[in-house]
N, C-alpha and C. Protein backbone atom coordinates (compact mmCIF):
# COMPACT_ATOMS: atom_id res chain seq x y z
N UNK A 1 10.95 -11.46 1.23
CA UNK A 1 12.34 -11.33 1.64
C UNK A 1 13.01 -10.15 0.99
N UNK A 2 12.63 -9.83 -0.48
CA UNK A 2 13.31 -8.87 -1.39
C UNK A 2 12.71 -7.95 -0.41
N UNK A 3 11.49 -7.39 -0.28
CA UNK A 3 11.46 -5.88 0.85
C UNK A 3 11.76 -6.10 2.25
N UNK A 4 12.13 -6.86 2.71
CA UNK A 4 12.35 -6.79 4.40
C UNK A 4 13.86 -6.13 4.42
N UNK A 5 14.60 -6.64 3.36
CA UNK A 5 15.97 -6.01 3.83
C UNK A 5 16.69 -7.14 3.89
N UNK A 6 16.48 -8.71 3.89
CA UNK A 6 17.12 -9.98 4.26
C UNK A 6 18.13 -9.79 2.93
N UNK A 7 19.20 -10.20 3.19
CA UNK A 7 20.17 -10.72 2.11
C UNK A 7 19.71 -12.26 1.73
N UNK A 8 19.24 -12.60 0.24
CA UNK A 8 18.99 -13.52 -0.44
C UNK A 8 19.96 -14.61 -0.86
N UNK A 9 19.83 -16.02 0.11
CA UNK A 9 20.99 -16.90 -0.14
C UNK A 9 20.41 -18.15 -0.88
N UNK A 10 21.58 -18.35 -1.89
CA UNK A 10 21.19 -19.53 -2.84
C UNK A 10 21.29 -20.69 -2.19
N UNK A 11 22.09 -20.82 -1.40
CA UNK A 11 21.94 -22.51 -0.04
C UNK A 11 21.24 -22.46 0.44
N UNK A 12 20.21 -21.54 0.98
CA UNK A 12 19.12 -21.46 1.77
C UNK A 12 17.73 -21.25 1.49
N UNK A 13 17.87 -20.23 -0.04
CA UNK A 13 16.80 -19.79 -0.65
C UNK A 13 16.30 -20.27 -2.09
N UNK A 14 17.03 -21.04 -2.70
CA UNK A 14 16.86 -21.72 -4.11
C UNK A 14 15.70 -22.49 -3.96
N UNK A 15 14.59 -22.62 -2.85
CA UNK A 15 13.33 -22.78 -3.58
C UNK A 15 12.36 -22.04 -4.07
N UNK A 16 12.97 -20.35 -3.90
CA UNK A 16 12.21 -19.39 -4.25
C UNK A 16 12.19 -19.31 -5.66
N UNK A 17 13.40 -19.72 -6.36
CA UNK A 17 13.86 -19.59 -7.94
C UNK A 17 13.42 -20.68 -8.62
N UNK A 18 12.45 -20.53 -9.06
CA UNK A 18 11.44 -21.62 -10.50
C UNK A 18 11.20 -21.13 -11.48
N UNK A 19 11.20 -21.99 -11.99
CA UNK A 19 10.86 -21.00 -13.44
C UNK A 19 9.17 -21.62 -13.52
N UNK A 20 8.51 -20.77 -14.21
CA UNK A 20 7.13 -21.55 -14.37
C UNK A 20 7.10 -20.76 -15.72
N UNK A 21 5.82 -21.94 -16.33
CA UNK A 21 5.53 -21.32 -17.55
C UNK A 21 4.01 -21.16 -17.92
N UNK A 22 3.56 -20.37 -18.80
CA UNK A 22 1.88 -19.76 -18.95
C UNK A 22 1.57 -19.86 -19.99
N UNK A 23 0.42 -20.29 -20.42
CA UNK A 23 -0.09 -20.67 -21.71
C UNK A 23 -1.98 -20.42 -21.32
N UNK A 24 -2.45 -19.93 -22.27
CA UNK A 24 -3.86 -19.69 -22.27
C UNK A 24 -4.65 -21.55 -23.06
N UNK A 25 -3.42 -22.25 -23.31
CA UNK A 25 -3.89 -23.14 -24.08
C UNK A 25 -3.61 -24.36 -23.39
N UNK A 26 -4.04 -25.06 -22.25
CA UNK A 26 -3.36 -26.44 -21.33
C UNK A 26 -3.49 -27.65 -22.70
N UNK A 27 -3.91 -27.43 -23.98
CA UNK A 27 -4.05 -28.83 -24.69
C UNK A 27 -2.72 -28.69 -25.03
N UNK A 28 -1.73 -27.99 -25.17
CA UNK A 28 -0.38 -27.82 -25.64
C UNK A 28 0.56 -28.66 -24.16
N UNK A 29 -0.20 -28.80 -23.42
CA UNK A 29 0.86 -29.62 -22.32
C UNK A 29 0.46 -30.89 -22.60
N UNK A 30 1.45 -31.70 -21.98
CA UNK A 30 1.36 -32.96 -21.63
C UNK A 30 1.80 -33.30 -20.36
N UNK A 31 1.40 -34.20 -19.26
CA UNK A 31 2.45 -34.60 -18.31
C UNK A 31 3.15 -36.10 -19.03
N UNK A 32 3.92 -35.63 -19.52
CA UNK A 32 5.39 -37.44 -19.75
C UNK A 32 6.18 -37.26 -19.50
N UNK A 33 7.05 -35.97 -19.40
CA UNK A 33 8.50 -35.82 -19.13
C UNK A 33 8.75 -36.59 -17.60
N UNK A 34 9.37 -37.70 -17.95
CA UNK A 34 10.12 -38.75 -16.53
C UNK A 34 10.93 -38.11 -16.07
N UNK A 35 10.99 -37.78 -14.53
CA UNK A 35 12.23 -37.75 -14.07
C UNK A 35 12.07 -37.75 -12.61
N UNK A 36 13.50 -38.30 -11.96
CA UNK A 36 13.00 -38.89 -10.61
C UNK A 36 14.05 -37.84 -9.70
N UNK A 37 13.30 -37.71 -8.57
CA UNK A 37 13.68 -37.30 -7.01
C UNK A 37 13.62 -37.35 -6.10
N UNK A 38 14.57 -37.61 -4.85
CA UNK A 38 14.32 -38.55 -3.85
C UNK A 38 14.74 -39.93 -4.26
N UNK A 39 14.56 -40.47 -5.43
CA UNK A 39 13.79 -41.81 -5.59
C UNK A 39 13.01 -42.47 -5.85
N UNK A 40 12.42 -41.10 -6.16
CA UNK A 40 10.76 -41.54 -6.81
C UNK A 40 10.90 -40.81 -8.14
N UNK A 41 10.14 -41.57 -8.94
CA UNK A 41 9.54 -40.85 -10.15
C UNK A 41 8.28 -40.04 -10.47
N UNK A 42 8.85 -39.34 -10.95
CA UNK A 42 7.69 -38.03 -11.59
C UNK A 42 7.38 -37.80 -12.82
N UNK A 43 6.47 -37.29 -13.01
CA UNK A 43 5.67 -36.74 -14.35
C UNK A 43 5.76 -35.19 -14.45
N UNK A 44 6.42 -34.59 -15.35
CA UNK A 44 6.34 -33.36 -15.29
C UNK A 44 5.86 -32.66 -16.49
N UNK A 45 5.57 -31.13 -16.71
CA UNK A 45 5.34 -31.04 -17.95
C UNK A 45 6.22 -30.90 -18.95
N UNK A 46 5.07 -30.84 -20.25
CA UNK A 46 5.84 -31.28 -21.32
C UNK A 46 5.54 -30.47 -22.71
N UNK A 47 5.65 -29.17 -22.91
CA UNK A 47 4.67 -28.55 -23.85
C UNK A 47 5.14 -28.89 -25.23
N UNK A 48 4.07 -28.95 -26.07
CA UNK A 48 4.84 -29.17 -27.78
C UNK A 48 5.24 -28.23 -28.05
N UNK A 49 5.05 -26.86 -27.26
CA UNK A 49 5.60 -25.59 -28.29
C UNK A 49 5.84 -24.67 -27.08
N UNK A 50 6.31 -23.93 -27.42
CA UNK A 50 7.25 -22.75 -26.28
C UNK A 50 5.81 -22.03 -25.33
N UNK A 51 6.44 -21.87 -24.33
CA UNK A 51 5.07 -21.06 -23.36
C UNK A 51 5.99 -20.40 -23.06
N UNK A 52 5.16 -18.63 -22.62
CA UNK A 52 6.20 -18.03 -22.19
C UNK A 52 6.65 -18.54 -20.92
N UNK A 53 7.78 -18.25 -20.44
CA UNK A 53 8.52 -18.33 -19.19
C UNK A 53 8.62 -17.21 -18.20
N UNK A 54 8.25 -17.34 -17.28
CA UNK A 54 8.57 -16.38 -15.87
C UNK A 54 9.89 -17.29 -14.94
N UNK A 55 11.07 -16.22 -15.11
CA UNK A 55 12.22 -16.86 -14.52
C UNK A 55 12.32 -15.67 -14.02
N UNK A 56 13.58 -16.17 -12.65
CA UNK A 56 13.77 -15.30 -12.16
C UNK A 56 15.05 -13.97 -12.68
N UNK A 57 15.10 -13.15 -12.09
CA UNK A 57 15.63 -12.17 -12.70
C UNK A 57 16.85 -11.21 -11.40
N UNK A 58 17.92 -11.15 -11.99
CA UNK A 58 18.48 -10.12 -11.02
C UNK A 58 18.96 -8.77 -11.16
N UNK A 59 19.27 -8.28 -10.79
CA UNK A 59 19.74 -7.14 -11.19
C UNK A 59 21.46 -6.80 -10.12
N UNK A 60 22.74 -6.54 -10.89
CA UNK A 60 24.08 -6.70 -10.41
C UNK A 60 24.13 -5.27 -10.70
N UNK A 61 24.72 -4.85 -9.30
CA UNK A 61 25.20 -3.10 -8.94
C UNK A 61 26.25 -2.86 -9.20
N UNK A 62 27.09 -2.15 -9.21
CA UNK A 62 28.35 -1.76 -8.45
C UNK A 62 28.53 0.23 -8.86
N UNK A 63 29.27 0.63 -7.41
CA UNK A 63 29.11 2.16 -7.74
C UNK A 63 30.61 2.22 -7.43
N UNK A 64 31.31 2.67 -8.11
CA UNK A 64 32.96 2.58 -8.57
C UNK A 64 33.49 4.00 -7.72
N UNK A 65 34.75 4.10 -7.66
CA UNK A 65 35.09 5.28 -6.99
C UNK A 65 34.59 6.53 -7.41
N UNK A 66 34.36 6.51 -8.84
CA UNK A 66 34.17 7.65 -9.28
C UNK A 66 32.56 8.45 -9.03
N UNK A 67 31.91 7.57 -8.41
CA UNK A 67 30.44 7.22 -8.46
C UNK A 67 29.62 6.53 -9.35
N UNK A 68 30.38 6.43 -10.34
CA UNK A 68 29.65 5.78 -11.63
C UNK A 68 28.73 4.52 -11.69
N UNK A 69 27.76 4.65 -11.54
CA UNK A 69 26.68 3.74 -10.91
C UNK A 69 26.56 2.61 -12.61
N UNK A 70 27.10 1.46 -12.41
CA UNK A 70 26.89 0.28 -13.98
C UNK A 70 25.74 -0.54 -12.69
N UNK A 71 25.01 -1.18 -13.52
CA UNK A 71 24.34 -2.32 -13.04
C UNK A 71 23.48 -3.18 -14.83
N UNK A 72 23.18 -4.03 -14.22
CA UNK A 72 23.70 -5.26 -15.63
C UNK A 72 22.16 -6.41 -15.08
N UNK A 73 21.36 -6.18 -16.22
CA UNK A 73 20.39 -7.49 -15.49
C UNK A 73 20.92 -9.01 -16.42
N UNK A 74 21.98 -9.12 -17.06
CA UNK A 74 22.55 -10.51 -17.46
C UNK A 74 23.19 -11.50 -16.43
N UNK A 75 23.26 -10.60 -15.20
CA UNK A 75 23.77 -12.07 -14.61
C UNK A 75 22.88 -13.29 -13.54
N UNK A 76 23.55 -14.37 -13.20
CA UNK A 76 22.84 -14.71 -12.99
C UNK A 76 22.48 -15.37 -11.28
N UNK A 77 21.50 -15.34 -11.11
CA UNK A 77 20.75 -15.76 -9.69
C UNK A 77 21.14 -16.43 -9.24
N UNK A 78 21.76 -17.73 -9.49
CA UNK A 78 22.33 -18.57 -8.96
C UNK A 78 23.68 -17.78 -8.09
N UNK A 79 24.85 -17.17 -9.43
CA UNK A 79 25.94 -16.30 -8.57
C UNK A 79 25.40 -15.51 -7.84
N UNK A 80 24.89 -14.32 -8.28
CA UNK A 80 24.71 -13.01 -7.63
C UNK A 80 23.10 -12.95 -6.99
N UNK A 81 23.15 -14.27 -5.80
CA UNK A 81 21.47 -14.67 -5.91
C UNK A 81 20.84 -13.27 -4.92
N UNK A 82 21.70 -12.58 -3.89
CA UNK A 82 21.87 -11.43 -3.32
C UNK A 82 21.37 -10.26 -4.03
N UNK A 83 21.00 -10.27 -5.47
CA UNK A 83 21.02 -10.06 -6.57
C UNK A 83 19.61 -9.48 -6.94
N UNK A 84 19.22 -10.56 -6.15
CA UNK A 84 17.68 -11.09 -6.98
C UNK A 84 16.59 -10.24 -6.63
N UNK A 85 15.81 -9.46 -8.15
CA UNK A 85 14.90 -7.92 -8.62
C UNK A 85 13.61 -8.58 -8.45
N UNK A 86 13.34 -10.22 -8.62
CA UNK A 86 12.30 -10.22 -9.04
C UNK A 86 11.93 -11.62 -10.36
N UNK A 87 11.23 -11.03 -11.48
CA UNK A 87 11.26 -12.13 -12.29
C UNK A 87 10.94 -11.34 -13.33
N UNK A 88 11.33 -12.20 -14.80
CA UNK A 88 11.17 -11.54 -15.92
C UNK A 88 10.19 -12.69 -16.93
N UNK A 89 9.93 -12.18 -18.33
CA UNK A 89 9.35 -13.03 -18.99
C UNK A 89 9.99 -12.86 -20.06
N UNK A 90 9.82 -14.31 -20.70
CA UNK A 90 10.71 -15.41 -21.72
C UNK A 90 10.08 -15.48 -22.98
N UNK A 91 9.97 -15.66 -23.79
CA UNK A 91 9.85 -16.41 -25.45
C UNK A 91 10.42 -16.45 -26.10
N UNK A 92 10.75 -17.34 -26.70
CA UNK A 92 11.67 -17.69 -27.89
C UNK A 92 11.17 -16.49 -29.44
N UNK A 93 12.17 -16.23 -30.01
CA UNK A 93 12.33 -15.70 -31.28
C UNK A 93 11.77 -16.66 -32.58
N UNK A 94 12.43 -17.39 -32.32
CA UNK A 94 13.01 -18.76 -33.19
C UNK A 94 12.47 -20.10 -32.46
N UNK A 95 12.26 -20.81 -33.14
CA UNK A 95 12.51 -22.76 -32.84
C UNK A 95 12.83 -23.30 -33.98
N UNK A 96 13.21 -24.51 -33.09
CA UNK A 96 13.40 -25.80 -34.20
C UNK A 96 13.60 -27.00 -33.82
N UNK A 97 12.49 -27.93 -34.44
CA UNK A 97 12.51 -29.16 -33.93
C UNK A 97 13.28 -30.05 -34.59
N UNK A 98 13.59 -31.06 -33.74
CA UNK A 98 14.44 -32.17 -33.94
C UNK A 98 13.17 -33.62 -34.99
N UNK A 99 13.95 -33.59 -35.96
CA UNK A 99 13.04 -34.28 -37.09
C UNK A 99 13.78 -36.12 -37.66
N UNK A 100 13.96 -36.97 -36.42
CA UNK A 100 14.85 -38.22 -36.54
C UNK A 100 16.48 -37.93 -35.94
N UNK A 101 16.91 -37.77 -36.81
CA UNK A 101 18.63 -37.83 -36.42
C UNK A 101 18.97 -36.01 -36.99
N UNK A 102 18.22 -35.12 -37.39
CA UNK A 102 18.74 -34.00 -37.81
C UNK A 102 17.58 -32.83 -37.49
N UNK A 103 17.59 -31.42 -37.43
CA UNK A 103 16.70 -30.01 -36.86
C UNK A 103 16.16 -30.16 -37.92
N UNK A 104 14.76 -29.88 -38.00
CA UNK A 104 13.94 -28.63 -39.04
C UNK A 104 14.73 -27.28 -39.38
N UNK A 105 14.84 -26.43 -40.25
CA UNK A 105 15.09 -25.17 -40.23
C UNK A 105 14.66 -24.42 -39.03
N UNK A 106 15.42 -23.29 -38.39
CA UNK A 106 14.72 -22.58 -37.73
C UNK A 106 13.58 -21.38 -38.24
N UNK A 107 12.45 -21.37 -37.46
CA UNK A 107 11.07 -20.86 -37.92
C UNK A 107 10.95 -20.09 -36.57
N UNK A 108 10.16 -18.86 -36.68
CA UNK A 108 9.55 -17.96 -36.19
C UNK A 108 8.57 -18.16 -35.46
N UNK A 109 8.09 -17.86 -34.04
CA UNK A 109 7.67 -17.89 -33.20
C UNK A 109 6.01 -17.31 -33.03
N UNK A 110 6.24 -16.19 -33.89
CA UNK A 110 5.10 -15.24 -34.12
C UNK A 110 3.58 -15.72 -34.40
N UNK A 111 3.92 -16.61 -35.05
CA UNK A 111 1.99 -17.22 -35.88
C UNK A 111 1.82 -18.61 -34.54
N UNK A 112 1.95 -18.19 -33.67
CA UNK A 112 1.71 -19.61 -32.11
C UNK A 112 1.23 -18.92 -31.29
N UNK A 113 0.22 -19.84 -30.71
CA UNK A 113 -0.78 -19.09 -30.00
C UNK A 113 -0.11 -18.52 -28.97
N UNK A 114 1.07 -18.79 -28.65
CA UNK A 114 1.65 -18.58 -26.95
C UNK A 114 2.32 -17.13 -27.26
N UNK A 115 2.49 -16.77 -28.41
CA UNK A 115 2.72 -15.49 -28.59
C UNK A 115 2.01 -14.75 -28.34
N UNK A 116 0.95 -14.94 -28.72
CA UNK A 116 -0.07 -13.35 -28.34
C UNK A 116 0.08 -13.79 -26.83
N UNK A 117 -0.16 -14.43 -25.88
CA UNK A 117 0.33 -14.78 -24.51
C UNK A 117 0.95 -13.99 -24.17
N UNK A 118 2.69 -13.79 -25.04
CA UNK A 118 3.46 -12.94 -24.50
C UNK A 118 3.32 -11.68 -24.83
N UNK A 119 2.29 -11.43 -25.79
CA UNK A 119 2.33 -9.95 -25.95
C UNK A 119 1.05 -9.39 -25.34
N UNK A 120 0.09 -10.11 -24.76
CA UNK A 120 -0.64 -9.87 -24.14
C UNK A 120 -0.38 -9.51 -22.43
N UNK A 121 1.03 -10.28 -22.25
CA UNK A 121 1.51 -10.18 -20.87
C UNK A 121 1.80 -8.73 -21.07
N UNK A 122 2.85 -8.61 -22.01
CA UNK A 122 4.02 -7.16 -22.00
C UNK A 122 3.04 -6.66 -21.85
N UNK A 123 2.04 -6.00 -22.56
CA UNK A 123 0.81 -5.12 -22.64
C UNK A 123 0.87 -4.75 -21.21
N UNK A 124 0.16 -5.46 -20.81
CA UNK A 124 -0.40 -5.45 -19.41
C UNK A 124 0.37 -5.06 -18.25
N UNK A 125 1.54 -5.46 -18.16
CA UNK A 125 2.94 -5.45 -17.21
C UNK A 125 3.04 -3.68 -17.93
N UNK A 126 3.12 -3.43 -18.91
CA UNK A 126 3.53 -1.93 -19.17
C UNK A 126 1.93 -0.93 -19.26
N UNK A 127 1.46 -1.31 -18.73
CA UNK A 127 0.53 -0.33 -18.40
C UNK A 127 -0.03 -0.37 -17.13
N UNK A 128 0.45 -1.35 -16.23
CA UNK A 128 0.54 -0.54 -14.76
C UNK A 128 2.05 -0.36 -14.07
N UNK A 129 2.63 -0.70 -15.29
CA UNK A 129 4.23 -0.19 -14.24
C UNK A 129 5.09 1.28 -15.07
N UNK A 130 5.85 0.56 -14.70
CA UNK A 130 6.89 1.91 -15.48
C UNK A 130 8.47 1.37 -15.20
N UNK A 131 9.39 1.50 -15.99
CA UNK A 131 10.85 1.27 -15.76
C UNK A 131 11.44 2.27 -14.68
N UNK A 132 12.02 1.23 -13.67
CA UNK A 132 12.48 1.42 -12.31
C UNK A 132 13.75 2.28 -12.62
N UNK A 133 14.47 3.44 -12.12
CA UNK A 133 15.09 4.04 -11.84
C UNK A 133 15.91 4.41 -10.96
N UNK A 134 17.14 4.24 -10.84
CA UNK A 134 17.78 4.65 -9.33
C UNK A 134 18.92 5.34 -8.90
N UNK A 135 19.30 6.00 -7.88
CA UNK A 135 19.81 6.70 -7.66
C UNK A 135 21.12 6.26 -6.74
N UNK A 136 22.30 7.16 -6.60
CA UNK A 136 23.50 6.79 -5.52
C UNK A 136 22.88 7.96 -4.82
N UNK A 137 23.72 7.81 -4.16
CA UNK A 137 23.71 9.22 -2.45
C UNK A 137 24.10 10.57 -3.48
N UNK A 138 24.95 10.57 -4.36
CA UNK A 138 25.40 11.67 -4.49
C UNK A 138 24.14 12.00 -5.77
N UNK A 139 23.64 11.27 -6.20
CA UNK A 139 22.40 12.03 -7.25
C UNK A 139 22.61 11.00 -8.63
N UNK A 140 23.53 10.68 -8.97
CA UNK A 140 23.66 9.53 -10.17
C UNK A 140 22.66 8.83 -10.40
N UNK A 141 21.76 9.25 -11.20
CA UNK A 141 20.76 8.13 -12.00
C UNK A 141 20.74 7.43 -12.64
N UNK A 142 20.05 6.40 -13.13
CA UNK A 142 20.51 5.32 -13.72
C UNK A 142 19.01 4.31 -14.32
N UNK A 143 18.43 4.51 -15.44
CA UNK A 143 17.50 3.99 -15.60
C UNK A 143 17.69 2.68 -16.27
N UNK A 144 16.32 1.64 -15.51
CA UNK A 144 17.15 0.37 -15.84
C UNK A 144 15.98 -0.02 -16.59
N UNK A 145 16.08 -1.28 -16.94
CA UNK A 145 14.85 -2.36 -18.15
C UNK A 145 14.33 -3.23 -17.46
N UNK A 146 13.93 -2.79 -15.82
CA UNK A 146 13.46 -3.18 -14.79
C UNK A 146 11.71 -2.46 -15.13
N UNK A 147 10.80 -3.49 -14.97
CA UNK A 147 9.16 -2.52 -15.29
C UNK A 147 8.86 -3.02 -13.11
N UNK A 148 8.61 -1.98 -13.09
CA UNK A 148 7.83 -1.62 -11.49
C UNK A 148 6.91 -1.03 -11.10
N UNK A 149 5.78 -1.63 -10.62
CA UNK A 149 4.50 -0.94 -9.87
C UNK A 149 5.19 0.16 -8.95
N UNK A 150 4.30 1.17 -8.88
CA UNK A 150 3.81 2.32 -7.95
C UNK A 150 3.99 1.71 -6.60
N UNK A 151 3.44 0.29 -6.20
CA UNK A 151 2.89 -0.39 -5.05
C UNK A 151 4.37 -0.67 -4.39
N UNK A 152 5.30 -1.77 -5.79
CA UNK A 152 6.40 -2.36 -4.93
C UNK A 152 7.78 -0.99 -4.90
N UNK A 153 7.29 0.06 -5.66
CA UNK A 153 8.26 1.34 -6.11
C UNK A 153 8.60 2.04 -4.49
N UNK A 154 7.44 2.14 -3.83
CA UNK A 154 7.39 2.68 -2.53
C UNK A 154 8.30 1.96 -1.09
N UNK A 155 8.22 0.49 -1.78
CA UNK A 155 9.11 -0.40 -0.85
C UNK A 155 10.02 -0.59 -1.15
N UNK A 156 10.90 -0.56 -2.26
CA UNK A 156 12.05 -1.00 -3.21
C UNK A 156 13.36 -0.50 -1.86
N UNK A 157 12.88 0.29 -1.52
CA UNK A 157 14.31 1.12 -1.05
C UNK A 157 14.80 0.33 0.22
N UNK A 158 14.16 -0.18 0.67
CA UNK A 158 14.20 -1.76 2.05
C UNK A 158 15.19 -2.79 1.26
N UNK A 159 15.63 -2.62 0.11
CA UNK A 159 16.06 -4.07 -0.43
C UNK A 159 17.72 -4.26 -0.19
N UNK A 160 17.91 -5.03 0.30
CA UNK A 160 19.43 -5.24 0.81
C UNK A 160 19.93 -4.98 0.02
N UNK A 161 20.00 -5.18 -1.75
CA UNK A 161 21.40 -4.87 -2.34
C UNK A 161 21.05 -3.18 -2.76
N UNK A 162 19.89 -2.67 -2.83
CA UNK A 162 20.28 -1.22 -2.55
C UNK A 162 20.65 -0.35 -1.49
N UNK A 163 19.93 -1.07 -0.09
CA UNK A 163 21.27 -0.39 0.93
C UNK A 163 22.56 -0.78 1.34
N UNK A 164 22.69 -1.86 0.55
CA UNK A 164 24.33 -2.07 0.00
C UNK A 164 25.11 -0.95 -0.31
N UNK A 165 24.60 -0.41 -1.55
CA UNK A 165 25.42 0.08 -2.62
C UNK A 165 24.75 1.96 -1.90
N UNK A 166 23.86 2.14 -1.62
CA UNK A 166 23.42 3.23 -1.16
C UNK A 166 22.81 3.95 -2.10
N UNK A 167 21.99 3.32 -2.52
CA UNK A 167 21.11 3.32 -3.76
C UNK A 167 19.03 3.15 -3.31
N UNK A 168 19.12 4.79 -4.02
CA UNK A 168 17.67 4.89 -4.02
C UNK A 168 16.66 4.30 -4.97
N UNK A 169 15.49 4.33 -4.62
CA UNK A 169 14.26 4.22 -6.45
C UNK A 169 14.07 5.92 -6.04
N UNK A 170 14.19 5.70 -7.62
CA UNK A 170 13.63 7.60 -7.88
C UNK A 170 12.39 7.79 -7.83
């Protein structure tokens, strides 16, 4: 839908937006988390420790009178689902578990296996892409913290909220 040119609607399209999560390690899941839909109950997962996350991601334009091209990947999909770049990846810095009625200190993320996960992802994601770049009509560039293949770089320019705003990929 992002390359055809369709404008992306959250009443219509919110089953495209999941978050999923990746772990090289499935003994870190569990299925117990209860919770019901429809009416029925489900089993969902349940990890003891952070996996990275693939959520979705948007990216918000606007090119002002002056031409001044701002765009902002903090907001979010749900509002600005019209919005929507794609998906990004997640890990926590920090945790802290809940120990009876009060937290553990917060502790560092780094020495868990799901870390090298995420740094094994970044790796990889930055050595076949490159940060996406873009342009107004009048030449205003604008480099964003968007990483993009060569492959989807060639189609980008089909995407409704850049022929919105009248906005190229460089």
């Amino acid at each position: 839908m992002l390359l055809s040119g369709s404008k992306i609607c959250w009443e219509r399209d919110y089953p495209l937006f999941l978050d999923r999560g990746i772990t090289s390690d499935l003994s870190n899941c569990v299925y117990g988390r209860l919770h019901e839909y429809e009416g029925k109950q489900y089993k969902s997962a349940d990890f003891h420790e952070p996996v990275v996350s693939i959520s979705p991601s948007t990216l918000w334009l606007n090119v002002g009178d002056d031409q001044k091209l701002s765009c902002s990947t903090a907001y979010s999909y749900i509002v600005y689902s019209e919005c929507y770049m794609g998906v990004q990846l997640n890990y926590p810095k920090m945790i802290q578990y809940k120990m009876g009625e009060h937290y553990e200190a917060l502790k560092s993320t780094t020495n868990l296996k799901a870390f090298q996960d995420f740094e094994d992802l970044k790796k990889s994601i930055k050595e076949h892409s490159h940060s996406l770049t873009i342009k107004t009509a009048d030449g205003v560039a604008k480099r964003t913290n968007i990483w993009i293949g060569d492959e989807v770089k060639k189609l980008l320019n089909a995407c409704y909220l850049f022929q919105k705003y009248g906005i190229t990929v460089k």
